[in-house]
N, C-alpha and C. Protein backbone atom coordinates (compact mmCIF):
# COMPACT_ATOMS: atom_id res chain seq x y z
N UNK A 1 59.79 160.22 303.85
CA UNK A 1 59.35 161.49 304.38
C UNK A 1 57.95 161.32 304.98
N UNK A 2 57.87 162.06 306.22
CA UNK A 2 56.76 161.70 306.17
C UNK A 2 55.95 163.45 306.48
N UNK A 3 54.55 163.00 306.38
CA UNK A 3 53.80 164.12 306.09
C UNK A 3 52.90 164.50 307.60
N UNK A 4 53.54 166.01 307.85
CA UNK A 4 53.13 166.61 309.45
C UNK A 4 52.63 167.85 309.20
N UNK A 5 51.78 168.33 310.22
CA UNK A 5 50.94 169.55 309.63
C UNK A 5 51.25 170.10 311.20
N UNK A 6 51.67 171.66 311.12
CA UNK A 6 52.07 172.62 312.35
C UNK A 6 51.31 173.78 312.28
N UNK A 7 50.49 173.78 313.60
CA UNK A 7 49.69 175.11 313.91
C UNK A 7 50.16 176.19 313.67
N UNK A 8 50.29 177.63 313.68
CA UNK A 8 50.94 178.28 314.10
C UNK A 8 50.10 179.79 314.65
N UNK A 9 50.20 180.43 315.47
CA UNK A 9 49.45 181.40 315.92
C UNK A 9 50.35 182.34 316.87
N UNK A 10 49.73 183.52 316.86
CA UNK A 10 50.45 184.53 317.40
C UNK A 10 50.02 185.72 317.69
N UNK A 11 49.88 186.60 319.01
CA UNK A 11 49.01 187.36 319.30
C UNK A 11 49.68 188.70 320.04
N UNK A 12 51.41 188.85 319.83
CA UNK A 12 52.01 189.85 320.93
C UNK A 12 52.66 190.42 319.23
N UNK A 13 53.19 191.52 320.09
CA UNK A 13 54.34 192.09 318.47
C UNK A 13 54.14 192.48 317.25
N UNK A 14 54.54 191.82 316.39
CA UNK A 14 53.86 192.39 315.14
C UNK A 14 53.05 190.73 314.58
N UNK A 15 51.65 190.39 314.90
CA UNK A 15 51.20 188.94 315.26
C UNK A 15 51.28 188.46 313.21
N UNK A 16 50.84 189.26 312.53
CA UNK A 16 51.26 188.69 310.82
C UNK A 16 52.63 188.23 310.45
N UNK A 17 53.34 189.50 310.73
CA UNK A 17 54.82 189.00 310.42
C UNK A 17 55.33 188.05 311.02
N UNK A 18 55.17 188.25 312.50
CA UNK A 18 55.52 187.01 313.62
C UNK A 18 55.01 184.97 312.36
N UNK A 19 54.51 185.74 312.42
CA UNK A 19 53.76 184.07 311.43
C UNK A 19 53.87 183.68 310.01
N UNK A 20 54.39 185.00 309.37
CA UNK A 20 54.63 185.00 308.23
C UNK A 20 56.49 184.36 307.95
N UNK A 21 57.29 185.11 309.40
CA UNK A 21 58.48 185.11 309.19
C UNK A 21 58.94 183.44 309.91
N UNK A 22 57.81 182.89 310.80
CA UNK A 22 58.24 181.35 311.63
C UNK A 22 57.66 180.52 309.97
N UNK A 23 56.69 180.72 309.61
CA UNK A 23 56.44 179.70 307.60
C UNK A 23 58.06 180.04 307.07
N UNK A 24 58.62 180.83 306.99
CA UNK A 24 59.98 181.37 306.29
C UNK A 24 60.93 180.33 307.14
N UNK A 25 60.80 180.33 308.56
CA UNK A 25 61.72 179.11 309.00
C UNK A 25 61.44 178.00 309.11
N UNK A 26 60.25 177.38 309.09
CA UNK A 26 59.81 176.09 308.77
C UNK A 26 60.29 175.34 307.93
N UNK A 27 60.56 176.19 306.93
CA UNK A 27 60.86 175.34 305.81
C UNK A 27 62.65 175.57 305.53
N UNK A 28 63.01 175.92 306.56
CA UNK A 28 64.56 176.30 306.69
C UNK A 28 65.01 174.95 308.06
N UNK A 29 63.89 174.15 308.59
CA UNK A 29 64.38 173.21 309.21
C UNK A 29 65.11 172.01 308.67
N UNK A 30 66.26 171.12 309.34
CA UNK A 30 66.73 170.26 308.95
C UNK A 30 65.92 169.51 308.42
N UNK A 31 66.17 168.19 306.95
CA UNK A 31 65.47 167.51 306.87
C UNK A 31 63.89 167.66 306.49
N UNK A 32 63.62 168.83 306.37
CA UNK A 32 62.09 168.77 306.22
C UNK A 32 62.28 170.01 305.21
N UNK A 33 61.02 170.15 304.31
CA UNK A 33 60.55 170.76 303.55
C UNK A 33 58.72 171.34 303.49
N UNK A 34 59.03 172.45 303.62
CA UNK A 34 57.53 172.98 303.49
C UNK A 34 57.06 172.65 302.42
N UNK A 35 55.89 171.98 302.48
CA UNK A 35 54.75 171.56 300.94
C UNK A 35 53.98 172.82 301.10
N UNK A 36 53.24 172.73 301.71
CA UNK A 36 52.01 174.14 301.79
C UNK A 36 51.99 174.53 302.90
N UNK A 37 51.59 176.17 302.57
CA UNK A 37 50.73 176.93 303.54
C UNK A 37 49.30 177.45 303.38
N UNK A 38 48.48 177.21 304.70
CA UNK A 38 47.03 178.25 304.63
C UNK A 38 47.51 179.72 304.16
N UNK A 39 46.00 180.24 304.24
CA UNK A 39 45.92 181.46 304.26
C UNK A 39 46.09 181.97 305.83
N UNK A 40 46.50 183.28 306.27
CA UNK A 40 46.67 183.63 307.51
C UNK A 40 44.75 183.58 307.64
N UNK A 41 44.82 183.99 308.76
CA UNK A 41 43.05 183.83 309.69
C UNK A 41 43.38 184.60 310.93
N UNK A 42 42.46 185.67 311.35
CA UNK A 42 42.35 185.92 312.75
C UNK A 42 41.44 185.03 313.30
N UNK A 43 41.58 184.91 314.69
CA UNK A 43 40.98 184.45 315.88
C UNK A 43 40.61 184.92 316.91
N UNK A 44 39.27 185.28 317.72
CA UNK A 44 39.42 185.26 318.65
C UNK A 44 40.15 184.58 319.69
N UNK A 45 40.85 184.84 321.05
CA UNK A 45 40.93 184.02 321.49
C UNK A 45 40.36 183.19 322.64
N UNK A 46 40.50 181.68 322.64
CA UNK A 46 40.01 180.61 323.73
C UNK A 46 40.31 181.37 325.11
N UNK A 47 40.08 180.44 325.88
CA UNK A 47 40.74 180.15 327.24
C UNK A 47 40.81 181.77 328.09
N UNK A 48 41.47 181.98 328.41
CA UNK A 48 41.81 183.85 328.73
C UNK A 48 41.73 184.66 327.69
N UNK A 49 40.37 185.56 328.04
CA UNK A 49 39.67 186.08 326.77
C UNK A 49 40.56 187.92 326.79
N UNK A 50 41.18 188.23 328.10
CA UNK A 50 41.33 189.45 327.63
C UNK A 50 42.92 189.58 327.29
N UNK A 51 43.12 189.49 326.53
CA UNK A 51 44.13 189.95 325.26
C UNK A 51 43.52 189.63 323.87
N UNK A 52 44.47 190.29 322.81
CA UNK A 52 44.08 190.75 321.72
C UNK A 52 44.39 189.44 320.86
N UNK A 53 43.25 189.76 319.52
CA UNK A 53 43.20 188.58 318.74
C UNK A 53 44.34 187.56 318.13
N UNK A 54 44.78 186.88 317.73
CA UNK A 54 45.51 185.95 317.16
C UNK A 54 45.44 185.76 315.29
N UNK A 55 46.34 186.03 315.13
CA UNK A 55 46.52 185.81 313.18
C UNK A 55 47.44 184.21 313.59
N UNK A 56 46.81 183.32 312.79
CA UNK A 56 47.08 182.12 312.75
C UNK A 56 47.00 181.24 311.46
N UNK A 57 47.51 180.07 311.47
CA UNK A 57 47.69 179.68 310.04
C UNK A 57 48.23 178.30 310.35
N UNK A 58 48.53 177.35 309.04
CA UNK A 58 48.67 175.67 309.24
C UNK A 58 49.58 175.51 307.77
N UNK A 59 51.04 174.84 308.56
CA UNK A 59 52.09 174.54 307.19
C UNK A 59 51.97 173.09 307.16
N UNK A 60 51.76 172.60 305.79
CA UNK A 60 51.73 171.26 305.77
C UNK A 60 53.51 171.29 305.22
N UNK A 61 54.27 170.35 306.15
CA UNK A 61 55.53 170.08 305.87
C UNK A 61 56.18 168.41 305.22
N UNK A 62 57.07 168.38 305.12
CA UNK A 62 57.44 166.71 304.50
C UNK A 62 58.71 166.57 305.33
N UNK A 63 58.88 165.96 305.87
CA UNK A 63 60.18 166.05 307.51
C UNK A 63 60.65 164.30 307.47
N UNK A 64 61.89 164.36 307.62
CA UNK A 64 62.68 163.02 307.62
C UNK A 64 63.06 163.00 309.56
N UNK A 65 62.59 164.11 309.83
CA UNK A 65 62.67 164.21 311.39
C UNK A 65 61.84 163.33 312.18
N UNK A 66 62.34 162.93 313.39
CA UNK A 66 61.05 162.04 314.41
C UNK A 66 60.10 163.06 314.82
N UNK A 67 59.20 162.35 315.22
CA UNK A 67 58.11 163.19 316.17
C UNK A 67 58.73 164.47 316.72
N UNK A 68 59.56 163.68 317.93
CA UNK A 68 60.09 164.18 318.99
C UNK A 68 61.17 165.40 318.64
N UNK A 69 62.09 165.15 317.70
CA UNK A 69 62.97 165.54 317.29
C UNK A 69 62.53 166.76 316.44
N UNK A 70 61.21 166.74 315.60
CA UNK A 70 60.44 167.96 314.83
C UNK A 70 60.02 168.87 316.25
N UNK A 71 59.57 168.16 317.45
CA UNK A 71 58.71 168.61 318.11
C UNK A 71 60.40 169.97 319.17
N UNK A 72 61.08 169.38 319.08
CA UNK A 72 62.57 169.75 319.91
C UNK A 72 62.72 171.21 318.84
N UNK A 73 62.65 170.90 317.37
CA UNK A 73 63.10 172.19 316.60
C UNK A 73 62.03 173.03 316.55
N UNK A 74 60.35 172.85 316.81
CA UNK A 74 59.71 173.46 316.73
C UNK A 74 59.48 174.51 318.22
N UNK A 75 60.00 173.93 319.08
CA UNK A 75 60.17 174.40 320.51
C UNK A 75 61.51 175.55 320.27
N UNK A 76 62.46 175.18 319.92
CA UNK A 76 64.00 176.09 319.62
C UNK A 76 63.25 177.29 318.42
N UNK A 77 62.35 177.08 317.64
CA UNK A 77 61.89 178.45 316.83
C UNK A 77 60.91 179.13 317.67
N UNK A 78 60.24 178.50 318.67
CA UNK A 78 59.52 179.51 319.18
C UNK A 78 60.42 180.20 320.30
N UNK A 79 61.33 179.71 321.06
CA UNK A 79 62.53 180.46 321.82
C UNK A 79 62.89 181.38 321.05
N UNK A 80 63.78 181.49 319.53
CA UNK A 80 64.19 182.46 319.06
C UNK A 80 62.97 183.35 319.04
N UNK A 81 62.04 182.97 319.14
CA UNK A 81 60.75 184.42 318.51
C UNK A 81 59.92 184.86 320.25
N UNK A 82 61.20 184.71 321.32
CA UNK A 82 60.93 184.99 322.39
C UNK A 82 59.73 184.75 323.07
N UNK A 83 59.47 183.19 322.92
CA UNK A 83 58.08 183.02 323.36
C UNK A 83 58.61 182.53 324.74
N UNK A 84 57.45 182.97 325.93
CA UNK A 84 57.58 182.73 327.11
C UNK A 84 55.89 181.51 327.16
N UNK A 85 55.81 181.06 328.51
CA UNK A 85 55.15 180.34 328.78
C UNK A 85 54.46 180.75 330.42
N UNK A 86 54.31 181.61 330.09
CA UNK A 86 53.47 182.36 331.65
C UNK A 86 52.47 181.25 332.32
N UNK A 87 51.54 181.36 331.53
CA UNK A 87 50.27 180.25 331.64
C UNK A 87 49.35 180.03 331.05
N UNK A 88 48.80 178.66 331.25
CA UNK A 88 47.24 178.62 330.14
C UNK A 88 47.59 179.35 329.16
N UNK A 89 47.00 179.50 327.72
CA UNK A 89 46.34 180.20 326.94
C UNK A 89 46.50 181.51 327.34
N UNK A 90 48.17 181.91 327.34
CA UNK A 90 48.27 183.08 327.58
C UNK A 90 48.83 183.70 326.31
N UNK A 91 48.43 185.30 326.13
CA UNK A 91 49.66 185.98 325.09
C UNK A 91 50.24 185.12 324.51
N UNK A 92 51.03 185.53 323.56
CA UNK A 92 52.24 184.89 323.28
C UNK A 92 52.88 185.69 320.98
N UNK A 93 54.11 185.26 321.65
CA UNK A 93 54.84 185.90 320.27
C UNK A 93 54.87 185.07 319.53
N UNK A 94 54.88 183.59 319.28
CA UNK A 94 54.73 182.73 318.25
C UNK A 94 54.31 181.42 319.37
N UNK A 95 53.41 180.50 318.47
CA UNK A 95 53.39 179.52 319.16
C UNK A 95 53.13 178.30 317.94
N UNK A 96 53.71 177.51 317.96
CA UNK A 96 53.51 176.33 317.47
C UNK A 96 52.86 175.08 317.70
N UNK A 97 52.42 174.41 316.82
CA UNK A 97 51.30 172.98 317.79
C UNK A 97 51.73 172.14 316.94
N UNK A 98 52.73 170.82 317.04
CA UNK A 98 52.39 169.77 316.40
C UNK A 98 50.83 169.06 316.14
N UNK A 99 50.42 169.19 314.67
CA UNK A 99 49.36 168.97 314.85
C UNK A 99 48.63 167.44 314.51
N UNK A 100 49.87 167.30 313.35
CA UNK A 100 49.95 165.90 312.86
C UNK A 100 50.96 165.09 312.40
N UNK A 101 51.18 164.00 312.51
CA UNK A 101 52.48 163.67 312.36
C UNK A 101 51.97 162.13 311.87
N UNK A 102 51.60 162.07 310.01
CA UNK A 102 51.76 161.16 309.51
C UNK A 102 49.90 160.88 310.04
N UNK A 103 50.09 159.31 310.55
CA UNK A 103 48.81 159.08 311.53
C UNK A 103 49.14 158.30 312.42
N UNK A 104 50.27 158.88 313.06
CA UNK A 104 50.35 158.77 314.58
C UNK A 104 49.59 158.83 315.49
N UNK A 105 49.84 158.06 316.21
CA UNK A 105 48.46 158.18 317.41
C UNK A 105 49.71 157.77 318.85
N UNK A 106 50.04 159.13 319.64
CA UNK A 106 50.66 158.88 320.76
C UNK A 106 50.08 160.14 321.86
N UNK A 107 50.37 159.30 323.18
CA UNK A 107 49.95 159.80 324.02
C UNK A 107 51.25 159.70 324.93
N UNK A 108 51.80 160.56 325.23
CA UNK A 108 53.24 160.27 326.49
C UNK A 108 53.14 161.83 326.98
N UNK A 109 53.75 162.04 328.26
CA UNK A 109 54.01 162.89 329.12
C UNK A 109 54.34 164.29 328.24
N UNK A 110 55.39 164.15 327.16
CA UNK A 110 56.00 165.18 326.43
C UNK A 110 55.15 165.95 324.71
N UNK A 111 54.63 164.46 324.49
CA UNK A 111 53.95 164.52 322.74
C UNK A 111 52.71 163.71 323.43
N UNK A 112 51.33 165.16 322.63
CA UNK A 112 50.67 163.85 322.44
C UNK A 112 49.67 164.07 320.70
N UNK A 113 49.63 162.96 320.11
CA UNK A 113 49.36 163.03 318.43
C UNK A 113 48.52 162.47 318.30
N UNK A 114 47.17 162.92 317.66
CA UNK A 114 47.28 164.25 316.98
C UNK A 114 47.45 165.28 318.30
N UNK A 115 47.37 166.29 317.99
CA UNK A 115 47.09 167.19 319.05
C UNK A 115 45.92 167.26 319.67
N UNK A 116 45.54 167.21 320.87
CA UNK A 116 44.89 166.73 321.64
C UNK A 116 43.31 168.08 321.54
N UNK A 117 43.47 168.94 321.12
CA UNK A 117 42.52 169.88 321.61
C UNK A 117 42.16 170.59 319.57
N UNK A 118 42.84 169.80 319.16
CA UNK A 118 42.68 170.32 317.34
C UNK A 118 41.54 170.79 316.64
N UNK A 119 40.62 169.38 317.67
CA UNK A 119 39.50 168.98 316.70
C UNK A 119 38.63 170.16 317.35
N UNK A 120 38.90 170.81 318.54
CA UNK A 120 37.72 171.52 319.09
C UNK A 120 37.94 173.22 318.90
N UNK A 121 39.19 173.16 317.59
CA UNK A 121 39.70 174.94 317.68
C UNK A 121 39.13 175.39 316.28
N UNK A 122 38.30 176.38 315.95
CA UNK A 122 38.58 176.58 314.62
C UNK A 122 39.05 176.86 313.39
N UNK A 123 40.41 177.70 314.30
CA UNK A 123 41.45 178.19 313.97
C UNK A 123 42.59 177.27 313.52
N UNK A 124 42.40 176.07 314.00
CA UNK A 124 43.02 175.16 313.73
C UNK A 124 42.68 174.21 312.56
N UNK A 125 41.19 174.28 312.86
CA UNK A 125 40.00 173.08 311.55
C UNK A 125 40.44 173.84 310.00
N UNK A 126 39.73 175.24 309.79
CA UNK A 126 39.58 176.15 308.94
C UNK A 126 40.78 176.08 308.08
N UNK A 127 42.16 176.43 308.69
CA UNK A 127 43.30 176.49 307.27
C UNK A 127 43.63 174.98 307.83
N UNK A 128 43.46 173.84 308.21
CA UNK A 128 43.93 172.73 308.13
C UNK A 128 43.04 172.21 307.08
N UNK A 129 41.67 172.33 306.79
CA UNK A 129 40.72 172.21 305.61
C UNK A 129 41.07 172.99 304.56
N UNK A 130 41.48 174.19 304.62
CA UNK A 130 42.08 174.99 303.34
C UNK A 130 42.85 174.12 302.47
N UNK A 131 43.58 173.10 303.46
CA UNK A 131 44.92 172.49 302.81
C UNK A 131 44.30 171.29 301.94
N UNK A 132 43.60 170.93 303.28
CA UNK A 132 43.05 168.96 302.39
C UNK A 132 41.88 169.21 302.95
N UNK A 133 40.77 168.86 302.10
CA UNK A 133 39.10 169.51 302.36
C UNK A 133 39.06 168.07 302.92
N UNK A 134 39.82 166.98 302.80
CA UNK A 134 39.40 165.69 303.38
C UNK A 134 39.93 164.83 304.25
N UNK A 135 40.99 166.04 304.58
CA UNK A 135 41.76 165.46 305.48
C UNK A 135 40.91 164.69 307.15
N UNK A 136 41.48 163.92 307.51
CA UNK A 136 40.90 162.95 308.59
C UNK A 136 41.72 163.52 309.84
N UNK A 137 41.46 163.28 311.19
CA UNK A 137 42.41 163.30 312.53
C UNK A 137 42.69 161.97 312.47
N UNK A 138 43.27 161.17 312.91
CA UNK A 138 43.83 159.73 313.48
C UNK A 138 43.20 159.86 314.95
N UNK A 139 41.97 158.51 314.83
CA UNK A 139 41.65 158.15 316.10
C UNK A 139 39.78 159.49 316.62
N UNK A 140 39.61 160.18 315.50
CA UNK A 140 38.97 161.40 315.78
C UNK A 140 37.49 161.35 314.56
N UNK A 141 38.19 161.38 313.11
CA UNK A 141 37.67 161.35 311.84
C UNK A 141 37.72 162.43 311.15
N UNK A 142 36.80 162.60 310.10
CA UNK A 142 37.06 163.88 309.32
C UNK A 142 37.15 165.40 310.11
N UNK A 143 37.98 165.51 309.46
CA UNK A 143 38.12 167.44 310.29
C UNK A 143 36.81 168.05 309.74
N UNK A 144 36.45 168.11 308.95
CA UNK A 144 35.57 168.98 308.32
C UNK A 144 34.14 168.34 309.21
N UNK A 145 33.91 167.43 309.71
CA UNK A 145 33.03 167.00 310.64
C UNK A 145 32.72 167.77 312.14
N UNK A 146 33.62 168.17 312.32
CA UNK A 146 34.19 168.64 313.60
C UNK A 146 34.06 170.09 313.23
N UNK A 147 34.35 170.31 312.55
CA UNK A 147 34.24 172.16 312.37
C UNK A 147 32.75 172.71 312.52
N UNK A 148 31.57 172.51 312.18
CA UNK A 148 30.57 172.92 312.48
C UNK A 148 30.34 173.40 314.59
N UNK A 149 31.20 172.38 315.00
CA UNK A 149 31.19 172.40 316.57
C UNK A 149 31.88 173.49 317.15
N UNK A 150 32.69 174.37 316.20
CA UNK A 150 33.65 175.57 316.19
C UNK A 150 32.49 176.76 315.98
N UNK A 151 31.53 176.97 315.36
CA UNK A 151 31.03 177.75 314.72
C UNK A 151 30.93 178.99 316.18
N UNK A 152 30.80 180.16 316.02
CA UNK A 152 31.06 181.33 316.78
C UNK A 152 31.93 181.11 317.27
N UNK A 153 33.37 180.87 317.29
CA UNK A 153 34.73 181.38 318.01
C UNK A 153 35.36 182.31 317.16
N UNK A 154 34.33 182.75 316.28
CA UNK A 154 35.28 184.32 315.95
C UNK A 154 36.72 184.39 315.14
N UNK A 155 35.86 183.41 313.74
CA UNK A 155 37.93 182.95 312.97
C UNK A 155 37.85 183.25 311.58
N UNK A 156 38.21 184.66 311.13
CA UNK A 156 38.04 184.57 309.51
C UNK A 156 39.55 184.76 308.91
N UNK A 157 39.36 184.89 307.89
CA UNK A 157 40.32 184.51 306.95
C UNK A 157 40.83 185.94 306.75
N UNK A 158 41.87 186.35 306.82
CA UNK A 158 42.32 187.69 306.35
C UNK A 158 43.38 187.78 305.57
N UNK A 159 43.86 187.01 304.42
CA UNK A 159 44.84 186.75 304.02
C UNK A 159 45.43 185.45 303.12
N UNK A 160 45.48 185.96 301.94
CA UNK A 160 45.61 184.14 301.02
C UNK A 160 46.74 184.02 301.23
């Protein structure tokens, strides 16, 4: 088994439940088993600032799945939860981020591991530190290093 950690965030609909109910299917994927979840967290959001905040959160899972193949079922749960792909850092009803996968280190057209933009979100640092206060990136270093560089993007915790 190996050990992968999935973003998850969501900012259209009902954005808690939306995130509460994709942790409920996570661990309903083939082959894999949810170990832990963060606490939920709002966010401001990055990139295109006018829409409304983001409740977000990080499942550490245990998956006999490939990369690619986690990355294929994590794409088919955000379809069922009607996520579109307009543009950039847009809206959205669920979104998922492979964030880690073991300590993979790939870069290709389709995957790239860790996730490429992880180390610079706080929303991402914050319940990925909730989980493992010592957890490392592959190729990056400690997360908890990197989080001070987050400080004002607007990410608290609303939820154990």
């Amino acid at each position: 088994m190996i050990r992968a950690y999935v973003g998850l965030g969501s900012n259209l609909g009902e954005p808690r439940e939306q995130v509460e109910r994709a942790l409920r299917e996570l661990a309903r994927l083939p082959r894999t088993r949810l170990a832990r979840r963060s606490s939920l967290y709002r966010s401001d959001p990055l990139g295109y600032a006018g829409q409304p905040p983001y409740v977000n959160a990080v499942a550490e899972i245990e998956t006999d799945l490939g990369a690619r193949e986690l990355l294929g079922e994590l794409q088919a749960l955000e379809a069922r939860h009607a996520r579109t792909r307009s543009f950039a850092n847009a809206p959205r009803t669920l979104d998922l981020d492979l964030l880690l996968y073991g300590e993979e280190i790939l870069d290709s057209p389709d995957l790239v591991l860790p996730h490429p933009r992880m180390h610079e979100r706080g929303f991402v640092l914050e319940p990925l530190l909730e989980l493992d206060p010592a957890i490392a990136i592959p190729g990056i270093g400690p997360a908890a290093a990197r989080l001070a560089a987050c400080a004002g993007q607007g990410v608290e915790r609303i939820a154990g």
